[in-house]
Protein backbone atom coordinates (compact mmCIF):
# COMPACT_ATOMS: atom_id res chain seq x y z
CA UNK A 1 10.78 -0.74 43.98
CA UNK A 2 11.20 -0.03 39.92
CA UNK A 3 14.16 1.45 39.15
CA UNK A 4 14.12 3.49 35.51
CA UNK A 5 17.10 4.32 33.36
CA UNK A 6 17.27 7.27 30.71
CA UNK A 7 20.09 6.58 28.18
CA UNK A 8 20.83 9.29 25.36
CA UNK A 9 22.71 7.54 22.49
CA UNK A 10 25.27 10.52 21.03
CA UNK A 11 25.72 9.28 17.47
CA UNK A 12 26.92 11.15 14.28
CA UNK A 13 25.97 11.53 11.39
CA UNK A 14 26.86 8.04 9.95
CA UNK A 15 24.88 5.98 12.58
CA UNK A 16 22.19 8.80 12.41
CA UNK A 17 20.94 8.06 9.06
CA UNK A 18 21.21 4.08 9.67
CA UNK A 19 19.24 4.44 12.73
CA UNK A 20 16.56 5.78 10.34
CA UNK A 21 16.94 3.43 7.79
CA UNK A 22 16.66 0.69 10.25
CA UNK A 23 13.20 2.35 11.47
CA UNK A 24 11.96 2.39 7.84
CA UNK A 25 12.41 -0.94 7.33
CA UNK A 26 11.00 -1.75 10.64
CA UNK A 27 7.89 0.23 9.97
CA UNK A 28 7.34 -1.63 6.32
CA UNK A 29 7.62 -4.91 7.76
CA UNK A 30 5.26 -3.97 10.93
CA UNK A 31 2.49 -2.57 7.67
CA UNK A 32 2.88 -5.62 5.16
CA UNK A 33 2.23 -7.31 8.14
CA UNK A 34 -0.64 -5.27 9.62
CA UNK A 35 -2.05 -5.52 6.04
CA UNK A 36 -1.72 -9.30 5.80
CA UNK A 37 -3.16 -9.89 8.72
CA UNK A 38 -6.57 -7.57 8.06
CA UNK A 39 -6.85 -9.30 4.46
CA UNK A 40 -7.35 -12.60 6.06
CA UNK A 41 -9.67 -11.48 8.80
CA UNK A 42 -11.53 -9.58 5.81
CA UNK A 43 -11.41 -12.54 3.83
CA UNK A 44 -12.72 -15.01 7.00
CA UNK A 45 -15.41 -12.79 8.06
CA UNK A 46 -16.50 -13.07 4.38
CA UNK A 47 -16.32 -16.50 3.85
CA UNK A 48 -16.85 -18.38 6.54
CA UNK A 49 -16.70 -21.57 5.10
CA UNK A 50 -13.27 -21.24 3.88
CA UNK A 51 -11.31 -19.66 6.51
CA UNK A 52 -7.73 -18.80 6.34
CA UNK A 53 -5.37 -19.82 8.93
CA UNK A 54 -3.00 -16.66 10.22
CA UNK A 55 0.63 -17.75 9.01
CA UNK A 56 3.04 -18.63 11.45
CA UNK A 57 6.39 -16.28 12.38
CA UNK A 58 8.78 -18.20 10.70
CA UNK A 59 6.19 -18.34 7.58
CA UNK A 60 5.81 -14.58 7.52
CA UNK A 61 9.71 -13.78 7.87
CA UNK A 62 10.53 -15.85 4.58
CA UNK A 63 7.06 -14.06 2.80
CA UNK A 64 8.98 -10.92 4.06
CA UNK A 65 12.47 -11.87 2.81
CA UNK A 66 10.88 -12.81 -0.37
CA UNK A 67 9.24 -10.43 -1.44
CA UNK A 68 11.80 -7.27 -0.28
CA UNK A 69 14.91 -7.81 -2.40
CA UNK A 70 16.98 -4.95 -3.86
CA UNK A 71 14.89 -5.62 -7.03
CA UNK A 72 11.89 -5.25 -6.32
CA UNK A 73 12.45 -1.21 -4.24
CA UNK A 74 11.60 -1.91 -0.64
CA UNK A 75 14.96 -0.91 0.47
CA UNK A 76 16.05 2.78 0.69
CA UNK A 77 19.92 3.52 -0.56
């Protein structure tokens, strides 16, 4: 037998707007991602001579720290 769980978080304002900051960045990571990932099946189904291999986890968490610094505006104040 499956037992389910509903839990309501009761959070103020504070933790209110981090929660959606934290979903923002979530969301741009999961699109830069998404969009990676159909460039190189573009790009294979293209040229199939010179496929591109898919980029590991650990490959596409540095790309992602990289590339979204304070500087460069992928962060929301």
């Amino acid at each position: 037998m499956l037992l389910g769980f509903k839990t309501e978080l009761k959070v103020n304002n504070t933790q209110r707007v981090l929660l959606a900051k934290h979903a923002g960045v979530a969301r741009h990571a999961w699109n830069w991602g998404l969009s990676l990932t159909q460039k190189i099946l573009d790009n294979n189904q293209n040229n199939p001579e010179s496929k591109i291999k898919f980029p590991t986890a650990i490959d596409l968490h540095k790309w992602l720290v990289g590339n979204c610094s304070i500087t460069t505006g992928c962060h929301r104040k």
